[in-house]
PDB file of N, CA and C in Angstrom:
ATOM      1  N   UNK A   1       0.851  -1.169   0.000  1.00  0.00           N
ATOM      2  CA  UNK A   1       0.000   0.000   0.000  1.00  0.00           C
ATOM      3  C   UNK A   1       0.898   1.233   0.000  1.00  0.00           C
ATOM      4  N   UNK A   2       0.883   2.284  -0.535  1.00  0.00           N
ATOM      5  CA  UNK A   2       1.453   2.899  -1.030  1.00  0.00           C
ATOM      6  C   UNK A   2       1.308   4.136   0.287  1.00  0.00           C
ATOM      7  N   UNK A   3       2.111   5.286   0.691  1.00  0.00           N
ATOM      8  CA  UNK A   3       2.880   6.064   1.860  1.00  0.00           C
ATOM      9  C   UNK A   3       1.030   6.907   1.817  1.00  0.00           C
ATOM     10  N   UNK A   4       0.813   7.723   0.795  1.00  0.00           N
ATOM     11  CA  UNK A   4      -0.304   8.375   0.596  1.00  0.00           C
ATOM     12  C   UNK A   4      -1.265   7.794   1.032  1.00  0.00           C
ATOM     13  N   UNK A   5      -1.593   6.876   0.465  1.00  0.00           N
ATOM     14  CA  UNK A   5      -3.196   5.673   0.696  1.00  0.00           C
ATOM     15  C   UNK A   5      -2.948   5.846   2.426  1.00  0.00           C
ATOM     16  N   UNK A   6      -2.141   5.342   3.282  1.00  0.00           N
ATOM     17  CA  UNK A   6      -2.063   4.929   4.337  1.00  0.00           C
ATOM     18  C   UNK A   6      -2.296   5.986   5.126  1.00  0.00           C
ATOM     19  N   UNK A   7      -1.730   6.618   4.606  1.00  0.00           N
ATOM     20  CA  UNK A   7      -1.616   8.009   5.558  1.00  0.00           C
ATOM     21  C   UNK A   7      -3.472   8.932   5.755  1.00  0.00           C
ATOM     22  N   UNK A   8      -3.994   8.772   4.085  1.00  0.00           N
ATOM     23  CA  UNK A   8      -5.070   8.818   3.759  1.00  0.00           C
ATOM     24  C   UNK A   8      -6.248   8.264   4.653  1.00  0.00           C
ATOM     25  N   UNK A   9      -5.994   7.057   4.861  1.00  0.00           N
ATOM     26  CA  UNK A   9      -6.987   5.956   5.335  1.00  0.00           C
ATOM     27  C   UNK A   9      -6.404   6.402   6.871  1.00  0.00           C
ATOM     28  N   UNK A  10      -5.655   6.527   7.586  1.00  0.00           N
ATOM     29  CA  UNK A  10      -5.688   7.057   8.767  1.00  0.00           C
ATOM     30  C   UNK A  10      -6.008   8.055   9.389  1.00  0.00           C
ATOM     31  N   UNK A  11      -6.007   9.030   8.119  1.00  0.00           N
ATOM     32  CA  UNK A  11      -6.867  10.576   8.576  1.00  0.00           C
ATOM     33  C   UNK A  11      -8.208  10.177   8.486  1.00  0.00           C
ATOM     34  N   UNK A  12      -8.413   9.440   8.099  1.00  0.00           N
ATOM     35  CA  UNK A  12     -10.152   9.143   7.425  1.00  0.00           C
ATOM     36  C   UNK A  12     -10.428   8.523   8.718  1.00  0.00           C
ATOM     37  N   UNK A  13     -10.038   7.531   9.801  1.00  0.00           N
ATOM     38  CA  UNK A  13     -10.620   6.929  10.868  1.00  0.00           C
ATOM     39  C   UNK A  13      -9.990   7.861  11.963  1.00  0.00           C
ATOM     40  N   UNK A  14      -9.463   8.814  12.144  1.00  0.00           N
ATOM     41  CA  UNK A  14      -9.132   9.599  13.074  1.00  0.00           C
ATOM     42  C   UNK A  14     -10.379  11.126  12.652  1.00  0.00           C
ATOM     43  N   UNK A  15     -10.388  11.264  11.719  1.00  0.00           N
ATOM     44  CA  UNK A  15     -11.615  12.057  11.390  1.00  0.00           C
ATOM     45  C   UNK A  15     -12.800  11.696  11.689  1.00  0.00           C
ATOM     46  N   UNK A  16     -13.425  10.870  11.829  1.00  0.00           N
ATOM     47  CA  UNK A  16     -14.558   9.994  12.071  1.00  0.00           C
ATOM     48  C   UNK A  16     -14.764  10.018  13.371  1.00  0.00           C
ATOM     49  N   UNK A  17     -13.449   9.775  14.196  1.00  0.00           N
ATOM     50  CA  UNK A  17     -13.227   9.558  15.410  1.00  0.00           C
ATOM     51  C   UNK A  17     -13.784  10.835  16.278  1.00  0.00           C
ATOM     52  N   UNK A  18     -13.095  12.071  15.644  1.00  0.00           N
ATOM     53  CA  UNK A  18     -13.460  13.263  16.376  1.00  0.00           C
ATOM     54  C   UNK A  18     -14.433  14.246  16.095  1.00  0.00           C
ATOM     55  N   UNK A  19     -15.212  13.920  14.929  1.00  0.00           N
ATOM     56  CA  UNK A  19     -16.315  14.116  14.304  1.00  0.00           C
ATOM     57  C   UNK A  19     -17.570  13.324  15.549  1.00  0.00           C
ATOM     58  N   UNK A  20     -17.084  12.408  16.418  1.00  0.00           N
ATOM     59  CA  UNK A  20     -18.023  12.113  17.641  1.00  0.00           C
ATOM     60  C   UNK A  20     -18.007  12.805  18.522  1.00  0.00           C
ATOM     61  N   UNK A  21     -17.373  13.887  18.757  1.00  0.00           N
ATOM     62  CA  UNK A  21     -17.007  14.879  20.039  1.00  0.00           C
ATOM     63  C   UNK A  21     -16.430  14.061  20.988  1.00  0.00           C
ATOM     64  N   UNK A  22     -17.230  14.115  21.791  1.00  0.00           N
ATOM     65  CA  UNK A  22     -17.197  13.557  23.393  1.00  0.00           C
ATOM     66  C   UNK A  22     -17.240  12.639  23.621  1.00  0.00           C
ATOM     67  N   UNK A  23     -17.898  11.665  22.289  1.00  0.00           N
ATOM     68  CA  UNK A  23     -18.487  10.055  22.489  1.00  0.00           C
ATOM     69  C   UNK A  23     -19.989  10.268  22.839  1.00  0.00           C
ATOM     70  N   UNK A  24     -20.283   8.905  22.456  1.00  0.00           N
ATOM     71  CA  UNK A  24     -21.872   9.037  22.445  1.00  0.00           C
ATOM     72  C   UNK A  24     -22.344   9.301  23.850  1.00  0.00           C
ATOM     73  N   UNK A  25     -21.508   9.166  24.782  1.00  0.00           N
ATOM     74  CA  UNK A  25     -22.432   9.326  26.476  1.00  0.00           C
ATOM     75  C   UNK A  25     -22.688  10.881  26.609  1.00  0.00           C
ATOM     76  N   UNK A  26     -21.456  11.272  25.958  1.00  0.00           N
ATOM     77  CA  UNK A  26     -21.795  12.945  26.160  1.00  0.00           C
ATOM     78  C   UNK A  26     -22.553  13.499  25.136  1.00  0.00           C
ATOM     79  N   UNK A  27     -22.702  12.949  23.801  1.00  0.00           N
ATOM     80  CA  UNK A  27     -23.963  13.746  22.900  1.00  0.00           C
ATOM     81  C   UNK A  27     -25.215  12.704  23.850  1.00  0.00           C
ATOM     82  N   UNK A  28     -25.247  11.716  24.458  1.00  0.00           N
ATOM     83  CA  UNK A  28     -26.671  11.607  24.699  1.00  0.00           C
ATOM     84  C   UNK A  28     -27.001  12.484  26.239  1.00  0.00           C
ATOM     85  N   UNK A  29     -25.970  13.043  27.186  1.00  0.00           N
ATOM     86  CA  UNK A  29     -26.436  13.912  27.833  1.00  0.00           C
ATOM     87  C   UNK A  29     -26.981  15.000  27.653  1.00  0.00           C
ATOM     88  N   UNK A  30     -26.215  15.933  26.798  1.00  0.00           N
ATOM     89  CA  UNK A  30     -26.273  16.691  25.575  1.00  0.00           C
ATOM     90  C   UNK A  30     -28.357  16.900  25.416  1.00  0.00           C
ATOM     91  N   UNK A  31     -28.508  15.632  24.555  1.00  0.00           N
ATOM     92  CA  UNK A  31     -29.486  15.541  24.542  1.00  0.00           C
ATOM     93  C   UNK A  31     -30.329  15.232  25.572  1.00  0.00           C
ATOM     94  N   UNK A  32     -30.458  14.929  26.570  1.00  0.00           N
ATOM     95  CA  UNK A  32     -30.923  14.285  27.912  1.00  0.00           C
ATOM     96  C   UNK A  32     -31.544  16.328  27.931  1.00  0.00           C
ATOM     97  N   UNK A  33     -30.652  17.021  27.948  1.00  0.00           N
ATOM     98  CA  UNK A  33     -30.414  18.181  28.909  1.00  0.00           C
ATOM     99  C   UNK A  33     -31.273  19.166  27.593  1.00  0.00           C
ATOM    100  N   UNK A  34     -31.785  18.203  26.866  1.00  0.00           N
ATOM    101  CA  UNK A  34     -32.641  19.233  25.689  1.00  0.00           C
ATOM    102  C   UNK A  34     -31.658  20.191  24.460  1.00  0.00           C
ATOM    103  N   UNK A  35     -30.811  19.779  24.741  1.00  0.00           N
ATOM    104  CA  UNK A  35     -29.418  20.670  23.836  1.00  0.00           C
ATOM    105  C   UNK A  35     -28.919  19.848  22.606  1.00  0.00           C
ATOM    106  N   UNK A  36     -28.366  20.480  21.585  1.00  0.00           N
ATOM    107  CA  UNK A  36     -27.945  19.894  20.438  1.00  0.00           C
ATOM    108  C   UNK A  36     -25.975  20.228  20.799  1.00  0.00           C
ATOM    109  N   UNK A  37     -25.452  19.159  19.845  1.00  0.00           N
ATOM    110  CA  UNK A  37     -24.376  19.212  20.431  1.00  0.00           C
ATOM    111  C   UNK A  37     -23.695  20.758  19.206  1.00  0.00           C
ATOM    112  N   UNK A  38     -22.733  20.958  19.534  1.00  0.00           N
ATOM    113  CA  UNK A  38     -22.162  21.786  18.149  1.00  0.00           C
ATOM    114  C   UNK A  38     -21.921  21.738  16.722  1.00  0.00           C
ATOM    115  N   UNK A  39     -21.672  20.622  17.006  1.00  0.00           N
ATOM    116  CA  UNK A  39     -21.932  20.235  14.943  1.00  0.00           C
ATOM    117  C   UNK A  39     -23.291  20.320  14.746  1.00  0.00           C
ATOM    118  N   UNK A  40     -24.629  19.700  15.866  1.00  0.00           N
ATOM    119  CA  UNK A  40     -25.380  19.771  15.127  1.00  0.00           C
ATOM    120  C   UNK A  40     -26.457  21.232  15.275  1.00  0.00           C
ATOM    121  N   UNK A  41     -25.900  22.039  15.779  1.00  0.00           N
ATOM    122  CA  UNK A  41     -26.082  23.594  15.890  1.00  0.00           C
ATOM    123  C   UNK A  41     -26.351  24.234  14.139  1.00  0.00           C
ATOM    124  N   UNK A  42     -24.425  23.663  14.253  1.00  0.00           N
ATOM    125  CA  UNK A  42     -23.693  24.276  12.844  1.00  0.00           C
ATOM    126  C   UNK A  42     -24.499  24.012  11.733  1.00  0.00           C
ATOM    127  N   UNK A  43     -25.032  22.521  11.671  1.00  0.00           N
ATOM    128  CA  UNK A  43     -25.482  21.997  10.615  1.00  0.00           C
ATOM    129  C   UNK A  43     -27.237  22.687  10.287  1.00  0.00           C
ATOM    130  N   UNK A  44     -27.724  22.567  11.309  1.00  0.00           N
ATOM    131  CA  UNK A  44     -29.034  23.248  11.472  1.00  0.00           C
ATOM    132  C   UNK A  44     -28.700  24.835  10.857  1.00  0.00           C
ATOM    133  N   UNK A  45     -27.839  24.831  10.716  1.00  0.00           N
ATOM    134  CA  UNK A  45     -28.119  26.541  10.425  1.00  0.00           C
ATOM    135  C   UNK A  45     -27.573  26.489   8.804  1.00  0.00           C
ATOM    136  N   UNK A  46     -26.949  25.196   8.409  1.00  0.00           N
ATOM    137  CA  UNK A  46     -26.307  25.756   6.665  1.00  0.00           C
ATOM    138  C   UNK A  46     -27.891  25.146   6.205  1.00  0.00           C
ATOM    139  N   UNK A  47     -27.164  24.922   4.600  1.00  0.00           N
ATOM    140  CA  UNK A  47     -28.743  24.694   3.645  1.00  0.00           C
ATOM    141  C   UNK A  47     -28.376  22.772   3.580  1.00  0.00           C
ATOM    142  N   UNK A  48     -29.473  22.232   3.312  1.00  0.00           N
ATOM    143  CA  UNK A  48     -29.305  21.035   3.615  1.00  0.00           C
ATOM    144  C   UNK A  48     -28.142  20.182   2.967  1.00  0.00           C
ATOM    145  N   UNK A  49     -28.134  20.428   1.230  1.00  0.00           N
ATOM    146  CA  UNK A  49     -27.129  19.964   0.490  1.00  0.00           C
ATOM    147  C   UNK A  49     -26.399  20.751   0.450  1.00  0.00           C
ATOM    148  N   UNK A  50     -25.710  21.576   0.916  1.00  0.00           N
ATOM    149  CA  UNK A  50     -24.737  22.397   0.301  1.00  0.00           C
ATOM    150  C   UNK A  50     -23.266  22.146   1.380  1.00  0.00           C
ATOM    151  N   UNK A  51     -22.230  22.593   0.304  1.00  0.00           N
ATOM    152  CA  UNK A  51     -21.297  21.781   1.047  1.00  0.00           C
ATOM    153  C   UNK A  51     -20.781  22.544   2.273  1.00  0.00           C
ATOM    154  N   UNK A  52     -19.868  22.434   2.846  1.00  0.00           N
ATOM    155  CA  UNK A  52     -19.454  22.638   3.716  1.00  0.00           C
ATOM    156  C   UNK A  52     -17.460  22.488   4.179  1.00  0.00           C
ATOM    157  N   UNK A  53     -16.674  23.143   4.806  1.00  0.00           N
ATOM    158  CA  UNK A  53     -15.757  22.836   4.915  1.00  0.00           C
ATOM    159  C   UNK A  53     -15.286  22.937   6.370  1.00  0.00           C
ATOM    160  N   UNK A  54     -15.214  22.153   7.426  1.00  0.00           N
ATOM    161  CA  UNK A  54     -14.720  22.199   8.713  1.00  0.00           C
ATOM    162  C   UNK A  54     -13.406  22.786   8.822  1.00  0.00           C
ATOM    163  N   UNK A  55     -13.360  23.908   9.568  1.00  0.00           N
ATOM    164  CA  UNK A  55     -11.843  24.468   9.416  1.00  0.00           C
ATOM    165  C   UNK A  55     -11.418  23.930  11.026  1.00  0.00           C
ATOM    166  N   UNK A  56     -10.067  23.574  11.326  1.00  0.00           N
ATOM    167  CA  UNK A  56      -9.848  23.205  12.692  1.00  0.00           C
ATOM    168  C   UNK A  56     -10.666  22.089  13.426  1.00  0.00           C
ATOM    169  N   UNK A  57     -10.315  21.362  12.832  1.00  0.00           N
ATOM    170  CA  UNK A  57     -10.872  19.669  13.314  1.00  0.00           C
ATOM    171  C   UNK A  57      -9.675  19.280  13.777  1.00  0.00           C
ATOM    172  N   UNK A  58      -8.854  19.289  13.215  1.00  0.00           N
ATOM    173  CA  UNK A  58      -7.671  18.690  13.977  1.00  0.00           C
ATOM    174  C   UNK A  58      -6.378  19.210  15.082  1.00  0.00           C
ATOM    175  N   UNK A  59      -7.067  20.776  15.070  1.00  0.00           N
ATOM    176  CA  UNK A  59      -6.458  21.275  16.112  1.00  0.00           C
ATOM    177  C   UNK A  59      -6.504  21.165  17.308  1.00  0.00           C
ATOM    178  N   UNK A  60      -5.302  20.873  18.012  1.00  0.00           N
ATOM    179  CA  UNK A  60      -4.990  20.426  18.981  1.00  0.00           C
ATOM    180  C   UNK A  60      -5.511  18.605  19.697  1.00  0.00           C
ATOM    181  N   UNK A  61      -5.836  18.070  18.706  1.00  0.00           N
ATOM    182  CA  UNK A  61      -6.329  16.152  18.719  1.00  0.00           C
ATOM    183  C   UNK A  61      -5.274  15.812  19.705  1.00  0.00           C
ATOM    184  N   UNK A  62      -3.719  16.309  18.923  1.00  0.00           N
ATOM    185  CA  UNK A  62      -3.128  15.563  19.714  1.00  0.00           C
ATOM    186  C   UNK A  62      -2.515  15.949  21.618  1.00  0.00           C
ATOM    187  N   UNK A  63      -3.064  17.200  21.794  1.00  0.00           N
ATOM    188  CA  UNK A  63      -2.617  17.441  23.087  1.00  0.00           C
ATOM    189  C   UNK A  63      -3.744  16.749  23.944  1.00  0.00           C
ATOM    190  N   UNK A  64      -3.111  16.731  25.364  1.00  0.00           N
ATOM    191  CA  UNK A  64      -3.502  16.002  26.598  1.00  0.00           C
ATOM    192  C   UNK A  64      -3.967  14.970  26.317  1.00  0.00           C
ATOM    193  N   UNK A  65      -2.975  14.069  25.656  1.00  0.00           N
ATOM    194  CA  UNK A  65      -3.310  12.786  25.684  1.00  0.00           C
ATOM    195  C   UNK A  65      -3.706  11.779  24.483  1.00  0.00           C
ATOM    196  N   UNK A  66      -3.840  12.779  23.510  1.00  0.00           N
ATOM    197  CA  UNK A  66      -4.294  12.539  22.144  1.00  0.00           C
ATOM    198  C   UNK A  66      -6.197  12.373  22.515  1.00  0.00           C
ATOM    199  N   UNK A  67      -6.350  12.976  23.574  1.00  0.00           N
ATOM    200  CA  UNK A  67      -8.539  13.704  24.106  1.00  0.00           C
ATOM    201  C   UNK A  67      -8.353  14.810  22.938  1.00  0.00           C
ATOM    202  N   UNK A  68      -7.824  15.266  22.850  1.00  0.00           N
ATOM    203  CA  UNK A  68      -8.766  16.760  21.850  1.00  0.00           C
ATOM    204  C   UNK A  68      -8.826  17.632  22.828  1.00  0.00           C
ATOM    205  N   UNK A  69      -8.879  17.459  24.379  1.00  0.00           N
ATOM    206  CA  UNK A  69      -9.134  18.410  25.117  1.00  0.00           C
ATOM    207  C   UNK A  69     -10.478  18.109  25.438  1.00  0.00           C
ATOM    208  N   UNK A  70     -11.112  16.813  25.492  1.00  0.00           N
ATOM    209  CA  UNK A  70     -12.054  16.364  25.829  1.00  0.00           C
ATOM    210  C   UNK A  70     -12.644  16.112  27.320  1.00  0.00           C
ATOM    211  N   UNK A  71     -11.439  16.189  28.192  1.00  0.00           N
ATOM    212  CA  UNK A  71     -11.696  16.033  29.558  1.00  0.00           C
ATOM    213  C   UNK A  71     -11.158  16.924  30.352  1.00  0.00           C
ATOM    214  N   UNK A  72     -11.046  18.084  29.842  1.00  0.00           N
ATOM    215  CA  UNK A  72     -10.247  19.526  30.305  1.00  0.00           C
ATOM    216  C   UNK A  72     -11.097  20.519  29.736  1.00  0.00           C
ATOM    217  N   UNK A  73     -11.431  21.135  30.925  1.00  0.00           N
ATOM    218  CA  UNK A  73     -12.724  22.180  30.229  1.00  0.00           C
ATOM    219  C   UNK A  73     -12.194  23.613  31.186  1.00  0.00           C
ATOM    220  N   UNK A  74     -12.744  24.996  30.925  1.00  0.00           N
ATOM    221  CA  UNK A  74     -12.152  26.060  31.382  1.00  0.00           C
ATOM    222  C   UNK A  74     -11.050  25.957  32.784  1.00  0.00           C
ATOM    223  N   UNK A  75     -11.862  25.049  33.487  1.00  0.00           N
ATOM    224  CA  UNK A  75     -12.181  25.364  35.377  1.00  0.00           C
ATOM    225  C   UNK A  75     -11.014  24.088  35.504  1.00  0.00           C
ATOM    226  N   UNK A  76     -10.521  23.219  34.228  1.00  0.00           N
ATOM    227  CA  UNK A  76      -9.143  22.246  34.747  1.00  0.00           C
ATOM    228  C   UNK A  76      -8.170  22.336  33.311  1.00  0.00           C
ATOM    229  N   UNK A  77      -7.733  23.392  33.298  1.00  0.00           N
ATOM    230  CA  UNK A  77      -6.603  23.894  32.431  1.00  0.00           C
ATOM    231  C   UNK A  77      -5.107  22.624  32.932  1.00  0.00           C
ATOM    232  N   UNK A  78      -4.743  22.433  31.795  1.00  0.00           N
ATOM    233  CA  UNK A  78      -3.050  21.443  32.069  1.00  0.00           C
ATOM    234  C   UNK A  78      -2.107  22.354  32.430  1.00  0.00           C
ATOM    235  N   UNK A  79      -1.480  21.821  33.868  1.00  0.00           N
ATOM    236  CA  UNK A  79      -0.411  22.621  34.810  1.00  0.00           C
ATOM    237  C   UNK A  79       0.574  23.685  33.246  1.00  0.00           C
ATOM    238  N   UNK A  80       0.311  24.543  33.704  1.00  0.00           N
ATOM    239  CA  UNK A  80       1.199  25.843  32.879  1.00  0.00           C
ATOM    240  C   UNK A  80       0.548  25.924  31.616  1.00  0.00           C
ATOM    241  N   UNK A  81      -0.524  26.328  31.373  1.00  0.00           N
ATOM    242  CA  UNK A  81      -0.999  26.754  30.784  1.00  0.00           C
ATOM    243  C   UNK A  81      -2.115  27.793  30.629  1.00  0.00           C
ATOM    244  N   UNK A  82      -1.536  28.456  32.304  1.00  0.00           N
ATOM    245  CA  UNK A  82      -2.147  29.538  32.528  1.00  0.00           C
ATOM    246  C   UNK A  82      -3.437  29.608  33.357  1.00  0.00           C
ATOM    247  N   UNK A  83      -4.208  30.829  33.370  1.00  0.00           N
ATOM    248  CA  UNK A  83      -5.500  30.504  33.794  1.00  0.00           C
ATOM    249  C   UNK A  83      -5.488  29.767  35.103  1.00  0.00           C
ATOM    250  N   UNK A  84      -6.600  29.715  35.689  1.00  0.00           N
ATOM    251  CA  UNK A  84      -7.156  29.388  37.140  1.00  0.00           C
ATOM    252  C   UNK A  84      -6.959  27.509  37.359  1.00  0.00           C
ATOM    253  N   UNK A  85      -6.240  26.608  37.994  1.00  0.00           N
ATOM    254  CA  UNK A  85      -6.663  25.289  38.341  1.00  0.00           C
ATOM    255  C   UNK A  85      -7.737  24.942  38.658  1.00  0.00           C
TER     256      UNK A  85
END
């Protein structure tokens, strides 16, 4: 398999991956709590077919842990990085 294809096919299941946010427990709280998550905010507001381009999907995936920053929210910032513990 050729350097491209691979590399290809790994952005494609790491895209997928974070295209879930939080994981399904947190879009079904999300929903529990009457709320739509952010993509599906975003999506509600373009036209149904029309395309679209996600800018910054992959920013920052790989810090704290390769979470996205999924389990670090304002109020638990990573030691030196400023802001309140």
């Amino acid at each position: 398999m050729s350097r491209l294809k691979t590399l290809s096919e790994e952005y494609q299941k790491l895209r997928a991956r974070l295209e879930q946010g939080g994981g399904a427990e947190r879009i079904k709280r999300q929903h529990d709590q009457g709320k739509l998550t952010a993509r599906e905010r975003v999506t509600a507001l373009l036209d149904k077919d029309g395309p679209w381009v996600e800018i910054g999907l992959l920013v920052a995936w790989d810090q704290y842990g390769g979470r996205r920053g999924d389990r670090i929210g304002p109020h638990r910032r990573p030691p030196g990085s400023g802001g309140r513990q």
